[in-house]
N, C-alpha and C. Protein backbone atom coordinates (compact mmCIF):
# COMPACT_ATOMS: atom_id res chain seq x y z
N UNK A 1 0.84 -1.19 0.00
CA UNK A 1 0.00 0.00 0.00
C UNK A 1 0.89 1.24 0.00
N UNK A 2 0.66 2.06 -0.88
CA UNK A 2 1.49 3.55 -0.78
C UNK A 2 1.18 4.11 0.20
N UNK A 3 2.07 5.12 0.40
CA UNK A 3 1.94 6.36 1.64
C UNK A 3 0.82 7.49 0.92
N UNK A 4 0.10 7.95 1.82
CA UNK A 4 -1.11 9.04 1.25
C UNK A 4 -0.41 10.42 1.05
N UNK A 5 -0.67 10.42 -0.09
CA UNK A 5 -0.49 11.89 -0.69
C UNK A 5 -0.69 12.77 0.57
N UNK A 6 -0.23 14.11 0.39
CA UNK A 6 0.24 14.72 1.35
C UNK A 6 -0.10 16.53 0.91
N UNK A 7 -1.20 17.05 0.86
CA UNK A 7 -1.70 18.54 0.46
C UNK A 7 -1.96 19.15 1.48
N UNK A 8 -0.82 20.39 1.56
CA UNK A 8 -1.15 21.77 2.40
C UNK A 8 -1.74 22.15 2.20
N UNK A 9 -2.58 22.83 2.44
CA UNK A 9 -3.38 24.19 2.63
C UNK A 9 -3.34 25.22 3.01
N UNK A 10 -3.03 26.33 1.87
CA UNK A 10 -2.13 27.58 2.39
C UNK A 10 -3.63 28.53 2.24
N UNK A 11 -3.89 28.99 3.71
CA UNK A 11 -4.91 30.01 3.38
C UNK A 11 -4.51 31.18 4.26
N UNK A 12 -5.05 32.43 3.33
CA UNK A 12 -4.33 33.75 3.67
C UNK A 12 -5.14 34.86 3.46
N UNK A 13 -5.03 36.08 3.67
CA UNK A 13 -5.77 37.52 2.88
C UNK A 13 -5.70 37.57 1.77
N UNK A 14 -3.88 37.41 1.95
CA UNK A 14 -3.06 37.71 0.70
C UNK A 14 -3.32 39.25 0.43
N UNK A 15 -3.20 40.20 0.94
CA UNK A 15 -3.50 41.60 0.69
C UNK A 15 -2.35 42.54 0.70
N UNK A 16 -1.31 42.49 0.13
CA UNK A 16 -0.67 41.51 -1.36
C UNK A 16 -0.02 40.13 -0.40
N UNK A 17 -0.14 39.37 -1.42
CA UNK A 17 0.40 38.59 -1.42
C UNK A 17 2.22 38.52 -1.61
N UNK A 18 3.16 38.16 -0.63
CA UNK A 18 4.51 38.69 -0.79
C UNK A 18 5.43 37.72 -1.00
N UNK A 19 7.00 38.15 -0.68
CA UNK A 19 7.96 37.07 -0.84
C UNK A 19 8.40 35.80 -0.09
N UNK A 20 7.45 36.57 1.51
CA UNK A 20 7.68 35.88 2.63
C UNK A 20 6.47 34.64 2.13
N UNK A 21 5.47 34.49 1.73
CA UNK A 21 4.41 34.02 1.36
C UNK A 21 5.36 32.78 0.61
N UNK A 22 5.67 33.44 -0.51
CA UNK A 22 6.50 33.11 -1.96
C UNK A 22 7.41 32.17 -1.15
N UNK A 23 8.28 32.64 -0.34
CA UNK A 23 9.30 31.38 0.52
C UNK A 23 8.88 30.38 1.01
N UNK A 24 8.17 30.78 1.33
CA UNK A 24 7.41 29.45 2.72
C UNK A 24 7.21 28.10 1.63
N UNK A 25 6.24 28.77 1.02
CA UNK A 25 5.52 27.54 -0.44
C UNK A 25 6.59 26.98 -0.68
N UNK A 26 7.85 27.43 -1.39
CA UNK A 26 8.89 26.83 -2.03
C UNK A 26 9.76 26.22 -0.96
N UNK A 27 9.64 26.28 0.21
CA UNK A 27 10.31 25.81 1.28
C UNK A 27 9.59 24.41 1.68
N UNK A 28 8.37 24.54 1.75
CA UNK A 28 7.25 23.15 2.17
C UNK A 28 7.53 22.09 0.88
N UNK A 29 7.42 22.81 -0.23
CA UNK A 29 7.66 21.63 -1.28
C UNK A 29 8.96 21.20 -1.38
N UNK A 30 10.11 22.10 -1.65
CA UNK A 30 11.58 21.71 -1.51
C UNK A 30 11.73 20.58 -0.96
N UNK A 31 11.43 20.62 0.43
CA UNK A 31 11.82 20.03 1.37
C UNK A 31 10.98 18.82 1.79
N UNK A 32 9.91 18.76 0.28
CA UNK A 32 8.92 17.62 0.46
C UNK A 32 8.38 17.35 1.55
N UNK A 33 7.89 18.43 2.67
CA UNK A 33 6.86 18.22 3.46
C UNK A 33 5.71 18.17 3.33
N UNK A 34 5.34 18.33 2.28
CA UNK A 34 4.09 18.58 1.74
C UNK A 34 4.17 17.89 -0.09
N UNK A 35 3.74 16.98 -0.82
CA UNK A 35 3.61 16.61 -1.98
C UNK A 35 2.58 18.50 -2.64
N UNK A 36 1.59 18.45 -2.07
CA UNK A 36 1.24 19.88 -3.26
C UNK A 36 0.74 20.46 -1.92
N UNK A 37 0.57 21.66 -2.91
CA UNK A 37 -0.41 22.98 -1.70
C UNK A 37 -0.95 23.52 -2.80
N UNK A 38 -2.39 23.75 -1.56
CA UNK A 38 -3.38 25.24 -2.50
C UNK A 38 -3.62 25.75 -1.57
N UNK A 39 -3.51 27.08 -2.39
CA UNK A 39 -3.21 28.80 -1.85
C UNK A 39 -4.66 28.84 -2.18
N UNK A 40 -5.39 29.38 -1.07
CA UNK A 40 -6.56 29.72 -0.84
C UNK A 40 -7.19 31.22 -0.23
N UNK A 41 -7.05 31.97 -1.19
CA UNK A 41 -7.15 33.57 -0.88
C UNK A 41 -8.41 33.65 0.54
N UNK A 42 -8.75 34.32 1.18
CA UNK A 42 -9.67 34.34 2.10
C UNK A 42 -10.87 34.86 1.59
N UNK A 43 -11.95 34.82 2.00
CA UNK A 43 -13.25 36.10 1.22
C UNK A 43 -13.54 37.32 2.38
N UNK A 44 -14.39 36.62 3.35
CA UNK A 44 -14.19 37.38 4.36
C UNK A 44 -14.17 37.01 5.70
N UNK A 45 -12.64 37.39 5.79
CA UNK A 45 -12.47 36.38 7.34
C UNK A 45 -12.79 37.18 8.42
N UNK A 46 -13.74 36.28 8.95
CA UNK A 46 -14.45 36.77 10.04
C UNK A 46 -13.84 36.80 11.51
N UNK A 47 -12.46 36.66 11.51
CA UNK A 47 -11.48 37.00 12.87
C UNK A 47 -10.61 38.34 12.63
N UNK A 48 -11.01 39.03 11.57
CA UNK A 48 -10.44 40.29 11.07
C UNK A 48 -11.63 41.13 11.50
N UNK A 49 -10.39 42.61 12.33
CA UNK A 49 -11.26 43.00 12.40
C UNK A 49 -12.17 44.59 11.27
N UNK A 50 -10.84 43.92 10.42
CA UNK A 50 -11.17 45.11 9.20
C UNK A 50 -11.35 44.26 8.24
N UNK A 51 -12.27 44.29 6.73
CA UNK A 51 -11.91 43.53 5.59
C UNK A 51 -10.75 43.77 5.23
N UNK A 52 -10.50 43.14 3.88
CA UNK A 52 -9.28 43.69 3.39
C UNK A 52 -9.19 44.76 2.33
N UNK A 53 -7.69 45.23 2.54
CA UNK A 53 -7.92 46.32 1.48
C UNK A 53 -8.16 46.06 -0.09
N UNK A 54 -7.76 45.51 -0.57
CA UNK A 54 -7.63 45.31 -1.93
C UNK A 54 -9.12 44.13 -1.93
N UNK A 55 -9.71 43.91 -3.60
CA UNK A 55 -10.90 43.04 -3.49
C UNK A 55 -10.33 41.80 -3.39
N UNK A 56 -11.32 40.79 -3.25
CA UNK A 56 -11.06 39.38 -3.69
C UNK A 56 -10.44 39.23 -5.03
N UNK A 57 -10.90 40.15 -5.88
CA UNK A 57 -10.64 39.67 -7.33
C UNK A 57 -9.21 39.90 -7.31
N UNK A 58 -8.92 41.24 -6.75
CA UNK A 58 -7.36 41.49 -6.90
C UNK A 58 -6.45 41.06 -6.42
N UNK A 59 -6.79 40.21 -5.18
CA UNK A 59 -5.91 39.53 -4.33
C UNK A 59 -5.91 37.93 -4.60
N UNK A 60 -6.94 37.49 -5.60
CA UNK A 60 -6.97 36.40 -6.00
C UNK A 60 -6.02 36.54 -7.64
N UNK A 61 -5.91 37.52 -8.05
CA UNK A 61 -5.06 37.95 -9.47
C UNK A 61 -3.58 38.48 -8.78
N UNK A 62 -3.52 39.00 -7.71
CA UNK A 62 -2.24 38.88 -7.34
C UNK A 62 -1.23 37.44 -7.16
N UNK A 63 -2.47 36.46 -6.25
CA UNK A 63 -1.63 35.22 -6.20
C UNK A 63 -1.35 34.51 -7.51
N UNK A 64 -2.24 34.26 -8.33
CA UNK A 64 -1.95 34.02 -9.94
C UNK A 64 -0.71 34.30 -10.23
N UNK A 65 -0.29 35.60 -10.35
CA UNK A 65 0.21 36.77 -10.70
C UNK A 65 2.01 36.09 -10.24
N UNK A 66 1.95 35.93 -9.33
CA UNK A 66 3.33 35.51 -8.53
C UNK A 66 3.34 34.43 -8.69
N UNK A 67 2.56 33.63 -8.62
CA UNK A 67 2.49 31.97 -8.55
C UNK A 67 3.30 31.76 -9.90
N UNK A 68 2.49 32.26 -10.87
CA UNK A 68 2.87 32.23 -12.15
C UNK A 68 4.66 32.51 -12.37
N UNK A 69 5.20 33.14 -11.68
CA UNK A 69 6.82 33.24 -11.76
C UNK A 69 7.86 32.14 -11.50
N UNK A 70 7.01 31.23 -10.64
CA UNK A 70 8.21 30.35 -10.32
C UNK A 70 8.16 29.23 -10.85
N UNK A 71 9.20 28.03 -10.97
CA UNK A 71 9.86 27.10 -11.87
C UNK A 71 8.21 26.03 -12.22
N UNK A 72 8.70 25.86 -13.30
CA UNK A 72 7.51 24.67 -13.59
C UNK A 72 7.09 23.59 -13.05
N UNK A 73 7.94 22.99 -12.02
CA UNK A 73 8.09 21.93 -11.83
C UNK A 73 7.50 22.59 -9.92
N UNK A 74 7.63 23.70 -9.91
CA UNK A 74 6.50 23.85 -8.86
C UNK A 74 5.60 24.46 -8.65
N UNK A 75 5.05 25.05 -10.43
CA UNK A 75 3.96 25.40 -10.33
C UNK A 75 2.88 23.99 -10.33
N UNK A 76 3.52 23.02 -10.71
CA UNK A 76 2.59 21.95 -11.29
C UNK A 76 2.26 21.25 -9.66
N UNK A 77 3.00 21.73 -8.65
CA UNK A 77 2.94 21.15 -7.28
C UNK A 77 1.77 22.05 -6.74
N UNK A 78 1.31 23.17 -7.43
CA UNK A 78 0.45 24.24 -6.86
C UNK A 78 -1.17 24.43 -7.61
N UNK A 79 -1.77 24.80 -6.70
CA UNK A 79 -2.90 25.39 -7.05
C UNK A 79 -3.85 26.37 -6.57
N UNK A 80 -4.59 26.98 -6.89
CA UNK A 80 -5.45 28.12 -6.45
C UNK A 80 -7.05 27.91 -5.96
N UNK A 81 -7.17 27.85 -4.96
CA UNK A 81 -8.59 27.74 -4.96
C UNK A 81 -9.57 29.31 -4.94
N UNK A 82 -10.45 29.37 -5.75
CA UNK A 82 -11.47 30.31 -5.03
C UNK A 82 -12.43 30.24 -4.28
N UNK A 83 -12.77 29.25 -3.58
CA UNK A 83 -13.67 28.15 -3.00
C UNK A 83 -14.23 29.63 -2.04
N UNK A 84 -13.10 30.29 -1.39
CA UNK A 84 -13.48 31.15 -0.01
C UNK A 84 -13.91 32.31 -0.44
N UNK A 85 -13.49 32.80 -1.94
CA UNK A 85 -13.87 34.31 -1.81
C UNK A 85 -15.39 34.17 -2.92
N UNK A 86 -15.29 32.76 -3.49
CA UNK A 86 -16.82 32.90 -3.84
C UNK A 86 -17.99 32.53 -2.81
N UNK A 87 -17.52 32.11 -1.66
CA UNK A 87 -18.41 31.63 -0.61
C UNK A 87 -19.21 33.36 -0.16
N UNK A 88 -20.62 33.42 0.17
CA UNK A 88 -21.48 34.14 0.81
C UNK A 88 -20.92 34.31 2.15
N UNK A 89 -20.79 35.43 2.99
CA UNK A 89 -20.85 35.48 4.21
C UNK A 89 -19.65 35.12 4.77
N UNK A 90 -19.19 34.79 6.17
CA UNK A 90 -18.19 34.26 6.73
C UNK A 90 -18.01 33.49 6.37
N UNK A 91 -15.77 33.42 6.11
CA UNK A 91 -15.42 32.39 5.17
C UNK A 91 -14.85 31.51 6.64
N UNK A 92 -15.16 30.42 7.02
CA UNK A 92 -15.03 29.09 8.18
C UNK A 92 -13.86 28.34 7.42
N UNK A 93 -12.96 28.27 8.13
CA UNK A 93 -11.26 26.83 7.54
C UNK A 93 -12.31 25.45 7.43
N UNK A 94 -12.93 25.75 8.69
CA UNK A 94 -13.59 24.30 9.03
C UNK A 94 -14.58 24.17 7.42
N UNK A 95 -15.25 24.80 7.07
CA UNK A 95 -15.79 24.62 5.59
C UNK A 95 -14.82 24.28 4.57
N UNK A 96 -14.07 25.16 4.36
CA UNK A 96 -12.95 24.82 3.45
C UNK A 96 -12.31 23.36 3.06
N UNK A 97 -11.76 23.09 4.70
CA UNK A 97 -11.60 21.80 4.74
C UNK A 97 -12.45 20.65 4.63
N UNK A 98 -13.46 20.53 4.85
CA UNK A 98 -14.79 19.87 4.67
C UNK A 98 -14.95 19.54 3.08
N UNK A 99 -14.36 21.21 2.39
CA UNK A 99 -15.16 20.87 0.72
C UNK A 99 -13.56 19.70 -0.06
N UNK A 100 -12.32 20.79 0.67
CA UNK A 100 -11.10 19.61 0.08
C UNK A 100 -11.26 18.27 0.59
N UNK A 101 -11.64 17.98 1.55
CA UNK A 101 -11.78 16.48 1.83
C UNK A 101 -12.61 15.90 1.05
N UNK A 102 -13.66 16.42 0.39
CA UNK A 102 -14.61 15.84 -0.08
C UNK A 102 -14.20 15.62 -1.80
N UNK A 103 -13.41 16.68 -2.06
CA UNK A 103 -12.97 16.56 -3.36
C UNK A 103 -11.33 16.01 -3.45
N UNK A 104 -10.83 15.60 -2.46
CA UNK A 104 -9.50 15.01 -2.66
C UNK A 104 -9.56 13.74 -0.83
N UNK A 105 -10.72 12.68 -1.25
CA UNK A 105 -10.60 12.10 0.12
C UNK A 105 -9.67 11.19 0.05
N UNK A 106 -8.63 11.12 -0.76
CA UNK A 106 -7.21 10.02 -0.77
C UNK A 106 -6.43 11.01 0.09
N UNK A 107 -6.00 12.20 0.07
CA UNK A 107 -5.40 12.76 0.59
C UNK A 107 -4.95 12.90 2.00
N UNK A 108 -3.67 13.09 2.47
CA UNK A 108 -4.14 13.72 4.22
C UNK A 108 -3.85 15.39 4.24
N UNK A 109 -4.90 15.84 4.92
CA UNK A 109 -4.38 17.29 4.88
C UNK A 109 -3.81 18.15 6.29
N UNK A 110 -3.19 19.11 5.27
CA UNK A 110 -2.03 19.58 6.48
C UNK A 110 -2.45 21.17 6.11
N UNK A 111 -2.59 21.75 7.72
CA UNK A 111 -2.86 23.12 7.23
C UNK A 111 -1.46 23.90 7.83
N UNK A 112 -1.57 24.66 6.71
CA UNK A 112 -0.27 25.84 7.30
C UNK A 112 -0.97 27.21 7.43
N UNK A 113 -0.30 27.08 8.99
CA UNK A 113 -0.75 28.03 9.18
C UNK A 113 0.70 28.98 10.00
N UNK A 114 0.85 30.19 10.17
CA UNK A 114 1.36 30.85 11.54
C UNK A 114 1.77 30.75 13.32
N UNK A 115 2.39 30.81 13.68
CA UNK A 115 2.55 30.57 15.35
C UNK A 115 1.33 31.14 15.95
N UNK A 116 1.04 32.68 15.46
CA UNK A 116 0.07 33.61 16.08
C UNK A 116 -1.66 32.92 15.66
N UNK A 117 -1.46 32.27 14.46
CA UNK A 117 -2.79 31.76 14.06
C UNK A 117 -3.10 30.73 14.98
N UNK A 118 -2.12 30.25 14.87
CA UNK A 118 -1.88 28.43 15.57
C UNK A 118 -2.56 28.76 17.40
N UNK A 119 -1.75 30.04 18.05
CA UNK A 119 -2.13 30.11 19.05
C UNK A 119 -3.66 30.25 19.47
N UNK A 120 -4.50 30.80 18.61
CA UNK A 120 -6.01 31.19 18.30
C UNK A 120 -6.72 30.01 18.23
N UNK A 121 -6.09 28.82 17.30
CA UNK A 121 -6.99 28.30 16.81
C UNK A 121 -8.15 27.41 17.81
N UNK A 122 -8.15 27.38 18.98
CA UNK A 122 -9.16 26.83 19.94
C UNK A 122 -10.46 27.71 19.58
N UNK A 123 -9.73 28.93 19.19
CA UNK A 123 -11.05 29.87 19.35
C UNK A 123 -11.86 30.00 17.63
N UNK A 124 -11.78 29.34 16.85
CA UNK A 124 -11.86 29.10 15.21
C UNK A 124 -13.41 28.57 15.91
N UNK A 125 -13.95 28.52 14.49
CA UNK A 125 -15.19 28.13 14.54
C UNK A 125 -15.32 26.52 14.40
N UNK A 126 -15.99 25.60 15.45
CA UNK A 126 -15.39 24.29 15.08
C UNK A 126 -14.18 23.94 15.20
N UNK A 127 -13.52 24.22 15.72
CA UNK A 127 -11.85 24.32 15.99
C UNK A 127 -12.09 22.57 16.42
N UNK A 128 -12.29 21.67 17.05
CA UNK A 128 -12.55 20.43 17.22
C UNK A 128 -12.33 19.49 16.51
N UNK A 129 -13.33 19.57 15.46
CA UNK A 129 -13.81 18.82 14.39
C UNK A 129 -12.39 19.74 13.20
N UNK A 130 -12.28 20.68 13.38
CA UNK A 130 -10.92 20.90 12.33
C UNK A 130 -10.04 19.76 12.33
N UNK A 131 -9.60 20.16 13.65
CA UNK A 131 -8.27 19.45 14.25
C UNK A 131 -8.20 18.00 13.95
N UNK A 132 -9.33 17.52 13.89
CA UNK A 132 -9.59 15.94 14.32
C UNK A 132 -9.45 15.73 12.49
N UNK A 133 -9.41 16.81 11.24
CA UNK A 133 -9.45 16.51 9.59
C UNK A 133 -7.93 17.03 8.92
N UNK A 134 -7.38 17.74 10.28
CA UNK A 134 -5.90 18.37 9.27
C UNK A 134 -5.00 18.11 10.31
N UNK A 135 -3.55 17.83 9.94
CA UNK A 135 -2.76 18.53 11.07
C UNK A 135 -1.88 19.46 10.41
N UNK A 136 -1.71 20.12 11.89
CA UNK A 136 -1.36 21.96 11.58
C UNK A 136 0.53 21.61 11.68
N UNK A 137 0.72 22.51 9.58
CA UNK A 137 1.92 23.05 9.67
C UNK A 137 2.33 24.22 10.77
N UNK A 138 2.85 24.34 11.13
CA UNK A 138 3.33 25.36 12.34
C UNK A 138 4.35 26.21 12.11
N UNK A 139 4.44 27.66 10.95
CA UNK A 139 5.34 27.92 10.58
C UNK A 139 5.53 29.57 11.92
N UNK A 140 6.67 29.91 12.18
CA UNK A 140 6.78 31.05 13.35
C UNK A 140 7.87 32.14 12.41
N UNK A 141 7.65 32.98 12.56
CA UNK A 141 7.84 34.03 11.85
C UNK A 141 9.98 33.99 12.19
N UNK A 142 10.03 33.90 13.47
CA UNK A 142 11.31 33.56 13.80
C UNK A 142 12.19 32.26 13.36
N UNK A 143 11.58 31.55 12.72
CA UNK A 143 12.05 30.48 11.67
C UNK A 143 12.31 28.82 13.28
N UNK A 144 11.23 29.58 13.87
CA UNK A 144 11.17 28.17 15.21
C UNK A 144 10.43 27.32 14.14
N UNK A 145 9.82 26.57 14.77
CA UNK A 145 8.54 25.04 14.99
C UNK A 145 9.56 24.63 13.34
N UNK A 146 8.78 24.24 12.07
CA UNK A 146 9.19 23.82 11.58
C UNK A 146 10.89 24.29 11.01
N UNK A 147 12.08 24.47 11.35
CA UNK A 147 12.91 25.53 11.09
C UNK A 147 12.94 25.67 9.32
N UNK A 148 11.83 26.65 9.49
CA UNK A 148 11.93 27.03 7.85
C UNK A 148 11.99 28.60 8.39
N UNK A 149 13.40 29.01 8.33
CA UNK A 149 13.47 30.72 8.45
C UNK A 149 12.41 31.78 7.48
N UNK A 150 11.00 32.11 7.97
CA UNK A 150 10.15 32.57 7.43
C UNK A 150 10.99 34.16 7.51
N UNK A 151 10.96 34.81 6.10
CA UNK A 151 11.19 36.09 5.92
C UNK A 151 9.99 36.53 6.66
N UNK A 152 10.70 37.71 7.54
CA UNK A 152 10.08 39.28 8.31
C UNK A 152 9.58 40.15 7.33
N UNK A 153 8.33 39.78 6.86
CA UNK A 153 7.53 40.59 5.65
C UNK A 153 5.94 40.49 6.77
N UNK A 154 5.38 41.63 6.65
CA UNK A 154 3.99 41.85 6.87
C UNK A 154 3.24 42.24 5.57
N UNK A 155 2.34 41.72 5.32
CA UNK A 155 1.34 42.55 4.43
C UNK A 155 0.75 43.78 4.47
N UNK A 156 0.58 44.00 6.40
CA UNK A 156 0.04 45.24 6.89
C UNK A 156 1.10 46.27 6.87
N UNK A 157 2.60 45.83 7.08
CA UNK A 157 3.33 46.74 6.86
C UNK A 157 3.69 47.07 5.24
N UNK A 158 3.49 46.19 4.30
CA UNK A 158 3.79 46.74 2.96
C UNK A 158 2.43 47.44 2.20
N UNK A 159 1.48 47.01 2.69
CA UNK A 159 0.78 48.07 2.38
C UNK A 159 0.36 49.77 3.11
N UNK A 160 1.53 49.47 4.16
CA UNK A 160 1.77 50.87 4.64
C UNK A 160 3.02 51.84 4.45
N UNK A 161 3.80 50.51 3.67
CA UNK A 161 4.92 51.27 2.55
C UNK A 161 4.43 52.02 1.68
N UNK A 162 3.33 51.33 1.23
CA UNK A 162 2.98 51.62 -0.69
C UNK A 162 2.04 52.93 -0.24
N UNK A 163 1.46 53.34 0.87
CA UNK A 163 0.23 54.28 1.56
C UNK A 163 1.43 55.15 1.16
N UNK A 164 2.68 55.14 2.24
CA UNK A 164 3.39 56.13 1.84
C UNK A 164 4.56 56.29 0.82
N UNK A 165 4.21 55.83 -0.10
CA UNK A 165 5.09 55.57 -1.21
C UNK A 165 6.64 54.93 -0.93
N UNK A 166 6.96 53.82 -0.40
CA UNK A 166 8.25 53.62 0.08
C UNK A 166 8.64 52.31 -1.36
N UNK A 167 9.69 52.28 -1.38
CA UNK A 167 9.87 51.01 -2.00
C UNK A 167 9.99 49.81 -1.47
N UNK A 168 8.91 48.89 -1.94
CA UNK A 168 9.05 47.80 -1.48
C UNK A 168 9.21 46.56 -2.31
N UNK A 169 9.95 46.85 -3.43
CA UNK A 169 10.58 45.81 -4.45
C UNK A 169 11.12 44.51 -4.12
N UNK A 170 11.85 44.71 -2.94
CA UNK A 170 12.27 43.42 -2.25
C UNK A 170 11.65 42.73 -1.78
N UNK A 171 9.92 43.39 -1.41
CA UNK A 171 9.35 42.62 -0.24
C UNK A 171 8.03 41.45 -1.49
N UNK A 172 7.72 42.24 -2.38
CA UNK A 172 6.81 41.65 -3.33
C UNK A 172 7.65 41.14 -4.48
N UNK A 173 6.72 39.91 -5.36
CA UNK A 173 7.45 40.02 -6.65
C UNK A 173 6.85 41.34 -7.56
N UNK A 174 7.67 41.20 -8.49
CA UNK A 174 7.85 42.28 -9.13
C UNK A 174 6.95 42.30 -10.11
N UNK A 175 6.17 41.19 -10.67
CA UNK A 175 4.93 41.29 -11.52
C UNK A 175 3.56 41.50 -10.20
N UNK A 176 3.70 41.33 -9.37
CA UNK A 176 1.89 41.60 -8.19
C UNK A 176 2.60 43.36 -7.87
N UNK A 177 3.69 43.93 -7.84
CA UNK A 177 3.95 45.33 -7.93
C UNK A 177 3.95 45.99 -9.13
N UNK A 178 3.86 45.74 -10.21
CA UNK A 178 3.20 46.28 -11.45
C UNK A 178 1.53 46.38 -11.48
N UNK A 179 1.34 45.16 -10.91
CA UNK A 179 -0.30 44.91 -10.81
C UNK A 179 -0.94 45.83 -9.62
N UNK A 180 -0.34 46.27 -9.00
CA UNK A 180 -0.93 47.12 -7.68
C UNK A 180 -0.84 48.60 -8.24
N UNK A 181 0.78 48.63 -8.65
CA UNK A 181 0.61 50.16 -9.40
C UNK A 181 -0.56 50.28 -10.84
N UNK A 182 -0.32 49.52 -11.64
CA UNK A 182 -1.59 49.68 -12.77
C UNK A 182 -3.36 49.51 -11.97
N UNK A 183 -3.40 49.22 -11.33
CA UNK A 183 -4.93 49.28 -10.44
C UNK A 183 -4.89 50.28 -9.31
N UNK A 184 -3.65 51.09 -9.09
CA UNK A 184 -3.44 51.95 -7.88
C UNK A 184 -4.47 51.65 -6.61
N UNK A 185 -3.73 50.33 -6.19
CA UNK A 185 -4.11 49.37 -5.21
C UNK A 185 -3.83 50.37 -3.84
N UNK A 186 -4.33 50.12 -2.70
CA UNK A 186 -3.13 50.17 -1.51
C UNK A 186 -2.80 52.21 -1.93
N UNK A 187 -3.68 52.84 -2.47
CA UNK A 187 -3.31 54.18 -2.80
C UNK A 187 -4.11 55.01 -1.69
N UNK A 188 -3.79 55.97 -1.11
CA UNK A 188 -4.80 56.95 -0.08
C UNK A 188 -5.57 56.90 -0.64
């Protein structure tokens, strides 16, 4: 009998979507902890206490956007869901996961998530019944739990670069920063 396929689940704002984002992915597959992942933009996450800035559409064309840059051989490890930002109302992990199980039940799934998320998650909706369908990647911004040195990128702080016009070339790829300036995303 084979070993069960093995799909992360990368879910995020993505409001932009950045390099630190961009690392992690290529770090989980590299390092074959994960056989594939899908990047799952958020719609509206209901533990925020602001929406996000940019729409679904744009933050779902940003991840495209970047995804699309890197080597072939791991884009073909990747995929996009819109499952959350076409969902009505509060977007629930616990749903999410419910619909991938149902459409990939060979699979085992692994969610990646954050230290700061990870610490919350008792308080998730269904947090129970999650736990008992995924187990949690555990990535910490300080490059602890899994030691994958996660780049020091915020989304909240680069879109408070771009508020005040700073350069932040290093922090995004360079095709989702064409795409923010041509839609004057993230603009006062």
């Amino acid at each position: 009998m084979s070993e069960q396929a093995r799909l992360g689940l990368f879910g995020g704002t993505f409001d932009p979507i950045h390099n630190g984002h961009i690392h992690l992915i290529l770090a989980l597959l590299e390092r074959n902890l994960v056989d594939e992942i899908v990047v799952i933009p958020t719609g509206n996450p209901w533990m925020k206490n602001q929406p996000p800035s940019a729409s679904a559409k744009d933050r779902h064309a940003m991840v495209e956007i970047a995804l699309a840059e890197l080597p072939s051989q791991m884009q073909s490890r990747i995929s996009i869901s819109d499952s959350e930002i076409l969902r009505q109302g509060p977007t629930y992990t616990i749903d999410t996961v419910n619909e991938v199980k149902a459409s990939h039940p060979d699979k085992k799934l692994f969610l990646i998530l954050g230290d700061e998320a990870f610490a919350t998650i008792d308080k998730w909706h269904r947090s129970s019944e999650l736990m008992a369908l995924i187990e949690p990647l555990v990535i910490a911004r300080e490059g602890e739990g899994l030691d994958i040195a996660a780049l020091d990128l915020s989304s909240t702080q680069i879109r408070e670069e771009l508020l005040s016009h700073q350069d932040v070339s290093g922090e995004i790829p360079a095709n989702v920063l064409t795409y923010i300036k041509e839609r004057n995303l993230y603009a006062s």
